[in-house]
N, C-alpha and C. Protein backbone atom coordinates (compact mmCIF):
# COMPACT_ATOMS: atom_id res chain seq x y z
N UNK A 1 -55.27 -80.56 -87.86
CA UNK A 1 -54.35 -81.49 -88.50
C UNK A 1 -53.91 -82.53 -87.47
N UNK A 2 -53.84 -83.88 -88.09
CA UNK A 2 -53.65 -84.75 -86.79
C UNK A 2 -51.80 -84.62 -86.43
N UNK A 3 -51.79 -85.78 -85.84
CA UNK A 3 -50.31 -85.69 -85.17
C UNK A 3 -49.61 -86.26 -85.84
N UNK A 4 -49.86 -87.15 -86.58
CA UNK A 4 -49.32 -87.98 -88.22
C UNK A 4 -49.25 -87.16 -88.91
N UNK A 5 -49.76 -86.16 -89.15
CA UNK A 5 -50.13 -85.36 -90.66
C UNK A 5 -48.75 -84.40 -90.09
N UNK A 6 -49.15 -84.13 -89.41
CA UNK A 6 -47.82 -82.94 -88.77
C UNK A 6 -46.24 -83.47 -88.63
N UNK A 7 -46.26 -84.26 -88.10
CA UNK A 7 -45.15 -85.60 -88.19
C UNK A 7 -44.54 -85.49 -89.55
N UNK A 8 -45.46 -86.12 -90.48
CA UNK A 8 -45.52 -86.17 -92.02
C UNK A 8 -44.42 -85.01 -92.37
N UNK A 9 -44.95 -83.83 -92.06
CA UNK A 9 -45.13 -82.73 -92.92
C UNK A 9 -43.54 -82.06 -92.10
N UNK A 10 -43.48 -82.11 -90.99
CA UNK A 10 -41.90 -81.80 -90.36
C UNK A 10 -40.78 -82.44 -91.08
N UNK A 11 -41.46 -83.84 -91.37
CA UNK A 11 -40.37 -84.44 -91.69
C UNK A 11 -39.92 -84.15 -93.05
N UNK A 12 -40.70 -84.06 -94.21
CA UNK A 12 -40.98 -84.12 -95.47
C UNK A 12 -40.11 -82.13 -95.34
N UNK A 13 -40.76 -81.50 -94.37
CA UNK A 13 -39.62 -79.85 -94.79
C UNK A 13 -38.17 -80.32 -94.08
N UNK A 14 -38.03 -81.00 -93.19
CA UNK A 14 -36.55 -81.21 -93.10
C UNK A 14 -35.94 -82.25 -94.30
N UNK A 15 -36.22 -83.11 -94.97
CA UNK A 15 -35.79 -83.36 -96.03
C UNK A 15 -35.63 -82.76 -97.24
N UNK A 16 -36.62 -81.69 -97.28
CA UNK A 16 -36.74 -80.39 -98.83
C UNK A 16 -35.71 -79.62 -98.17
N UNK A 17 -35.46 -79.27 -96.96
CA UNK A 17 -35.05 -78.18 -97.13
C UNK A 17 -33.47 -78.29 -96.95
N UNK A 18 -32.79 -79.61 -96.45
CA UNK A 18 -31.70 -79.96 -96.74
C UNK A 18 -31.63 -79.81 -97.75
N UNK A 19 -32.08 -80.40 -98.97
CA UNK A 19 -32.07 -81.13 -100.09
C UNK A 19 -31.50 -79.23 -100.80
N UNK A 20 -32.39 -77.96 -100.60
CA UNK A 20 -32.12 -77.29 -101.32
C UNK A 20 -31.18 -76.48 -100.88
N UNK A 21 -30.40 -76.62 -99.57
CA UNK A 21 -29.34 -76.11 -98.89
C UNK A 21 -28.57 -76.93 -99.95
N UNK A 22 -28.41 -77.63 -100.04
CA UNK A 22 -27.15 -78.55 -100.22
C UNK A 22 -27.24 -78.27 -101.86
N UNK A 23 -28.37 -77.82 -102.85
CA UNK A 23 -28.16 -77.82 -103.99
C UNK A 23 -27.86 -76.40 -104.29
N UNK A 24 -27.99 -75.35 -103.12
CA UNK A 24 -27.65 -73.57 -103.16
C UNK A 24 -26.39 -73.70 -103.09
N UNK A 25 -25.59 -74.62 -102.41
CA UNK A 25 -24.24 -74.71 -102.01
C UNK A 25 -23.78 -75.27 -102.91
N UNK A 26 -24.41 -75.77 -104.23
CA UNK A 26 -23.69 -75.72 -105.86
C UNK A 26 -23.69 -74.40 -106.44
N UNK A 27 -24.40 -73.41 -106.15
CA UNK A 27 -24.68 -72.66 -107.01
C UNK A 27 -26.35 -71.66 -106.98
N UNK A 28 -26.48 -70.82 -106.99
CA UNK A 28 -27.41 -70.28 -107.20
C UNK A 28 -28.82 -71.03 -108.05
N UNK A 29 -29.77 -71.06 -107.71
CA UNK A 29 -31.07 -71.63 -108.57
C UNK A 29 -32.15 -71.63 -108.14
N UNK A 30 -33.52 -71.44 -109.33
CA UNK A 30 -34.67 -70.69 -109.27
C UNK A 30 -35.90 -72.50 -108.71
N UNK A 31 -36.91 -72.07 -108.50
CA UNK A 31 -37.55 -73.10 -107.38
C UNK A 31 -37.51 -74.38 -108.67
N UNK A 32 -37.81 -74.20 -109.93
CA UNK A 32 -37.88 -74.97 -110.32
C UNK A 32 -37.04 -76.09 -110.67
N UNK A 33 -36.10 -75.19 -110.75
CA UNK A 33 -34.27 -75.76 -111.00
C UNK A 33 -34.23 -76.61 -110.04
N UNK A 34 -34.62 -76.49 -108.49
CA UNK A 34 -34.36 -76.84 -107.49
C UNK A 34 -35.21 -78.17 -107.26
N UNK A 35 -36.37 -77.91 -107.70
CA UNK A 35 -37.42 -79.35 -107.51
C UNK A 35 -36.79 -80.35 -108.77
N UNK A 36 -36.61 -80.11 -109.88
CA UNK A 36 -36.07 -80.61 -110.79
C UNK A 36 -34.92 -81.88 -110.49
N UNK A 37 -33.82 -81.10 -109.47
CA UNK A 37 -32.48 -81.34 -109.37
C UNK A 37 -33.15 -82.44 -108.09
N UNK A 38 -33.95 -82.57 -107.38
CA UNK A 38 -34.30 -82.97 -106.05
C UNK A 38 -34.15 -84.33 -106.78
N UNK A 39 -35.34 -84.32 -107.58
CA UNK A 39 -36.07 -85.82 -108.58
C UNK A 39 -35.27 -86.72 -109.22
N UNK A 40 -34.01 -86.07 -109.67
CA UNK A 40 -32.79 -86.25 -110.62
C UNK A 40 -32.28 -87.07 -109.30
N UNK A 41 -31.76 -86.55 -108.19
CA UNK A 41 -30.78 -86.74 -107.24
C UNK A 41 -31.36 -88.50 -106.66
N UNK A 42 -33.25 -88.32 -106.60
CA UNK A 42 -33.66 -89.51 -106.03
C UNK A 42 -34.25 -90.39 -106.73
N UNK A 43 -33.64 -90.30 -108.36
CA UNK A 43 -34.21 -90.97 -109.00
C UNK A 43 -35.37 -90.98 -109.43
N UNK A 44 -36.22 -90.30 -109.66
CA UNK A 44 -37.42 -90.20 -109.75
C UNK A 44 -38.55 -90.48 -108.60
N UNK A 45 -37.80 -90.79 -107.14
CA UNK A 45 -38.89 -91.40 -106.30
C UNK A 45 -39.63 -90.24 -105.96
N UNK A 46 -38.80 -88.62 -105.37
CA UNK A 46 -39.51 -87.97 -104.68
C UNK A 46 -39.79 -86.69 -105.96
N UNK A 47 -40.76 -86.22 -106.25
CA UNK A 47 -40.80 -84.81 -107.03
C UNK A 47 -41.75 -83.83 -106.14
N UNK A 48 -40.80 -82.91 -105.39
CA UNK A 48 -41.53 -81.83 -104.21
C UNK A 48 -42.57 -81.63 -105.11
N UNK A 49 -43.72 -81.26 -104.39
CA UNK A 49 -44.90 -80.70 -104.14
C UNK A 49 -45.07 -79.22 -104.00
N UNK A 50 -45.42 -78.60 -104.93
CA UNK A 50 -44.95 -76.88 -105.13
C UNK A 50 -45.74 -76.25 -103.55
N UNK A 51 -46.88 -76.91 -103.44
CA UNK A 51 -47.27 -76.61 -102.35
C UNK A 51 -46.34 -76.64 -100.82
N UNK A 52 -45.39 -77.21 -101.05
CA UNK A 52 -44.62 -77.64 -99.90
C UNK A 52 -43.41 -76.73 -100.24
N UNK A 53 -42.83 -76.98 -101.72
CA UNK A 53 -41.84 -76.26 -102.06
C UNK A 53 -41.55 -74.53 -102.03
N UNK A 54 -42.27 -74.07 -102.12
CA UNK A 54 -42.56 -72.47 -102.34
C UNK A 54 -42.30 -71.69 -101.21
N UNK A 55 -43.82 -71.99 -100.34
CA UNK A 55 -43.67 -71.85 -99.10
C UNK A 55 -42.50 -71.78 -97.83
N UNK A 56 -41.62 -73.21 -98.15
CA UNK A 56 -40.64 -73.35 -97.45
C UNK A 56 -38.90 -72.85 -98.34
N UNK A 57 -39.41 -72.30 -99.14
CA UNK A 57 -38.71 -71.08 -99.42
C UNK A 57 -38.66 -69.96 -98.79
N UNK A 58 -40.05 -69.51 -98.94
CA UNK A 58 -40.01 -68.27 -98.38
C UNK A 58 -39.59 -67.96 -97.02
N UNK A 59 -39.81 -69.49 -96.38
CA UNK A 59 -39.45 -69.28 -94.56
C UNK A 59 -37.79 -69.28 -94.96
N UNK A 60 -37.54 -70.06 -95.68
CA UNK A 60 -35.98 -70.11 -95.37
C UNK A 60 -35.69 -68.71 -95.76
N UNK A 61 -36.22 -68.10 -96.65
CA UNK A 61 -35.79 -66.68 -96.60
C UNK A 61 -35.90 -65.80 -95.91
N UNK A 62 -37.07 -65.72 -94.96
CA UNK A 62 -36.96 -65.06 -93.68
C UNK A 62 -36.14 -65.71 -92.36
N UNK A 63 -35.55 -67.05 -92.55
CA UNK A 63 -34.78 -67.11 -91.73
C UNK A 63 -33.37 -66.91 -91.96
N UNK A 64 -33.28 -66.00 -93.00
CA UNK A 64 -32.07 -65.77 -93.54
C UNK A 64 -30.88 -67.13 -93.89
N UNK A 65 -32.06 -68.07 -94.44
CA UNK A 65 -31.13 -69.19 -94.64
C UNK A 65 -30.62 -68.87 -95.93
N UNK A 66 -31.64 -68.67 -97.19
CA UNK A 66 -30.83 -68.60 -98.59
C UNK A 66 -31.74 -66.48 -98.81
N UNK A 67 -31.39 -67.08 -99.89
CA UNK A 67 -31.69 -65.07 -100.35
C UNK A 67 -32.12 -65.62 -101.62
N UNK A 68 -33.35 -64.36 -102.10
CA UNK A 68 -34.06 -64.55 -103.14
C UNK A 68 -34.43 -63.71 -103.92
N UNK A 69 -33.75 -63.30 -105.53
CA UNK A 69 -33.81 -61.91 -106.16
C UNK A 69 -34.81 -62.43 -107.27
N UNK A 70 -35.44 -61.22 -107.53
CA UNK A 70 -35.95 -61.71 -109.43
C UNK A 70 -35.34 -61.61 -110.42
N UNK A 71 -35.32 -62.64 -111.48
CA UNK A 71 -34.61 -62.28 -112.42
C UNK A 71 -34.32 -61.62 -113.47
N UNK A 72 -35.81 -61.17 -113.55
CA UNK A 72 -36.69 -59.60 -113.58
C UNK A 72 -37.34 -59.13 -113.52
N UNK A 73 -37.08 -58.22 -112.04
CA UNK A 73 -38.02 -57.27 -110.92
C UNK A 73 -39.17 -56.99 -111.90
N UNK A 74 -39.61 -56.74 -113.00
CA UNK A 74 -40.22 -56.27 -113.70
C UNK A 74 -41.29 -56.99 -114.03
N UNK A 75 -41.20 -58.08 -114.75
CA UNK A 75 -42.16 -59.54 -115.12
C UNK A 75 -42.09 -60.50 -113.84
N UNK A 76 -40.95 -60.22 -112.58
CA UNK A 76 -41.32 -61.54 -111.82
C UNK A 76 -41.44 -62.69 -112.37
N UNK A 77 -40.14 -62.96 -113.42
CA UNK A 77 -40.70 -65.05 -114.02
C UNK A 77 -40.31 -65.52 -113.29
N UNK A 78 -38.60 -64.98 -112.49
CA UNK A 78 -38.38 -66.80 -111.69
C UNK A 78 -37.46 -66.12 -110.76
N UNK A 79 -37.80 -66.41 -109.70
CA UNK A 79 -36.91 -65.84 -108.25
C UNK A 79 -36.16 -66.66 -107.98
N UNK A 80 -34.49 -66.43 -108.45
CA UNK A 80 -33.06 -66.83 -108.49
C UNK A 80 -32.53 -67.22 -106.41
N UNK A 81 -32.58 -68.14 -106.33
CA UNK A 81 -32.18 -68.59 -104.39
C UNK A 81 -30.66 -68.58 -104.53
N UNK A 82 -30.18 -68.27 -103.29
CA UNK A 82 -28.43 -68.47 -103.09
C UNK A 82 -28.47 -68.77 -102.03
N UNK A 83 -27.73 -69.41 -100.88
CA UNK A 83 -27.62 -70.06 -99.81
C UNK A 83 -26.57 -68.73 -99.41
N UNK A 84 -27.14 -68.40 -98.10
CA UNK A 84 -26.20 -67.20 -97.13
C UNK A 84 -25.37 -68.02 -96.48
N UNK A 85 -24.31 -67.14 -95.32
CA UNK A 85 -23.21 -67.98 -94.35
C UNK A 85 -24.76 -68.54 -93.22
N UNK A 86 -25.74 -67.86 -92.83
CA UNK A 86 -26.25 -68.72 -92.24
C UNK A 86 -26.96 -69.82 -92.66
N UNK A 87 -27.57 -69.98 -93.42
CA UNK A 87 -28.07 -71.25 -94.08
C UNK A 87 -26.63 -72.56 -93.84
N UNK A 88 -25.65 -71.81 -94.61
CA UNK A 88 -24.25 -73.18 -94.45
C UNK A 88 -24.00 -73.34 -92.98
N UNK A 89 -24.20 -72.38 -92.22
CA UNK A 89 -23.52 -73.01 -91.34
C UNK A 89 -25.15 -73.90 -90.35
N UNK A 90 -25.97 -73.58 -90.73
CA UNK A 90 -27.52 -74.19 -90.52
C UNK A 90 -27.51 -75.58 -91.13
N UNK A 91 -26.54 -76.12 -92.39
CA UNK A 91 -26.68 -77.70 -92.93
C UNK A 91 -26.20 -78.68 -91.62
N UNK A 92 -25.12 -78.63 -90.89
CA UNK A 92 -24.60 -79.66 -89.79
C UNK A 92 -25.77 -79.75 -88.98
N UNK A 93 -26.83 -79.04 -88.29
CA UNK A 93 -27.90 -78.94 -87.52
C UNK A 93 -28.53 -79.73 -88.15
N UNK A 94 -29.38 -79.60 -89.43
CA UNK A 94 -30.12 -80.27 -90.48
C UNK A 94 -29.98 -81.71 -90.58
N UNK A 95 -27.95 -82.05 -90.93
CA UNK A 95 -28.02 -83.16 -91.07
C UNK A 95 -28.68 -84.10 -89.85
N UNK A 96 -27.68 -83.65 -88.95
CA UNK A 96 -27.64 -84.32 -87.22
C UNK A 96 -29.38 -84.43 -87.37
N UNK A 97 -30.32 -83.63 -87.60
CA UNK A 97 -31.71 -83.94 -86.91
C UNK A 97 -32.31 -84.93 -87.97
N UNK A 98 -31.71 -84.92 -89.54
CA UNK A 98 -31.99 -86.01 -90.01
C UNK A 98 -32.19 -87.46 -90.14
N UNK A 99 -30.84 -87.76 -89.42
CA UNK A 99 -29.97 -88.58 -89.07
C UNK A 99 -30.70 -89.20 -87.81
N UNK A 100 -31.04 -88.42 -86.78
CA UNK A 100 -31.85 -88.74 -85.80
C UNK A 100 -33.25 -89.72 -86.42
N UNK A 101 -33.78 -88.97 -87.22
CA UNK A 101 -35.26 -89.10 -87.95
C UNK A 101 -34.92 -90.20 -88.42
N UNK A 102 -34.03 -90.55 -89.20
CA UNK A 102 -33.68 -91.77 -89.64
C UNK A 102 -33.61 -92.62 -89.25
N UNK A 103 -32.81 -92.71 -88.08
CA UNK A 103 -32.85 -93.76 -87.44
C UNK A 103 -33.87 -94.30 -86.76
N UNK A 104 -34.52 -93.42 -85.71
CA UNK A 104 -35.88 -93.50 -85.86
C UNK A 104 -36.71 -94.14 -86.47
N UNK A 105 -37.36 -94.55 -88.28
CA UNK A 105 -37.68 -94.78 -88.96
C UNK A 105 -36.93 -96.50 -89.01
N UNK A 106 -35.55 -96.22 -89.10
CA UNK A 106 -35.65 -98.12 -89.26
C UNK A 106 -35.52 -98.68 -88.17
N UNK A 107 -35.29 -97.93 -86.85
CA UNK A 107 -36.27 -99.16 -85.94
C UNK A 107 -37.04 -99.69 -86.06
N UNK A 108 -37.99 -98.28 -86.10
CA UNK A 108 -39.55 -98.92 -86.90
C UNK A 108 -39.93 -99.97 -88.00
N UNK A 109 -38.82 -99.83 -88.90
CA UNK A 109 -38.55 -101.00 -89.97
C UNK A 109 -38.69 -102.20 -89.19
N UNK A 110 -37.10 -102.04 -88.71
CA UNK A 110 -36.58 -103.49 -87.97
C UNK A 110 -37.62 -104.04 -87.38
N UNK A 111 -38.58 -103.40 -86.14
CA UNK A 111 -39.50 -104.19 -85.69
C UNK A 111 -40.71 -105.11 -86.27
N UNK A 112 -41.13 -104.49 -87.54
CA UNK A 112 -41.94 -104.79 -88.24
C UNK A 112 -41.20 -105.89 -89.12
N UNK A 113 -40.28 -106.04 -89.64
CA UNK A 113 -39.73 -106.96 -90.56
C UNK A 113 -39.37 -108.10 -89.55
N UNK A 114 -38.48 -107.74 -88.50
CA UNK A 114 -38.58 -109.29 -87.15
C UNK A 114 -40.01 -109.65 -87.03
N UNK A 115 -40.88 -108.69 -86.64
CA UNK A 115 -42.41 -109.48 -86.28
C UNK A 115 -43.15 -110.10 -86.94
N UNK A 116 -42.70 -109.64 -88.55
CA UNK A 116 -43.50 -110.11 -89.48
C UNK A 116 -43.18 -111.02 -90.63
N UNK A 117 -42.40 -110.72 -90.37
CA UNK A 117 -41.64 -111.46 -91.92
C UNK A 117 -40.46 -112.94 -91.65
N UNK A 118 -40.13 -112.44 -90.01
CA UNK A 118 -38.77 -113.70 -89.60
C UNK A 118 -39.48 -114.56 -88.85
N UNK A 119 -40.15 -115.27 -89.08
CA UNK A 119 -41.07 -116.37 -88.15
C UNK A 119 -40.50 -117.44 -88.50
């Protein structure tokens, strides 16, 4: 995988995975609820990628960020997420490295819009 693709892909789970900290900290909800609520929040720009989404569930659940029950152990339809005390107290970290990333990004803007566009 190149160094863009990886880049990409850090950045894109620190944005999901804020996104579903911050929607556990409404309330309990199952992955779909959660991609749903993402799309709603950005207007339709971003709709996670189950491939991206799932997965980075499951890490957050082994990093004891949120917790994940079925809603029945039995059929397995939809595994219910809740955000633990570590996950909340894991959002201020999240934001701060966002925030970093961000800024980051409209430098990158800025330079390109002075070089290109303000002549």
């Amino acid at each position: 995988m190149s160094e863009r693709t990886n880049d990409y892909l850090s950045y894109m789970r620190l944005v999901l995975g804020l996104y579903i900290l911050k929607i556990l900290r409404q309330g309990p909800a199952h992955g779909n609820k959660i991609a749903e609520e993402i799309k709603r929040r950005t207007k339709n720009y971003y709709s996670p990628n189950t491939n991206l989404l799932y997965p980075l569930l499951r890490i957050m659940e082994e990093k004891d960020y949120i917790v994940g029950v079925w809603d029945n152990p039995v059929t397995r339809g939809r595994r219910i997420y809740t955000i633990t005390q570590v996950g909340s107290a894991y959002l201020p970290e999240l934001e701060v490295k966002l925030k970093e990333r961000l800024k980051e990004a409209e430098a990158r803007i800025e330079i390109l819009k002075s070089d290109l566009l303000e002549s």
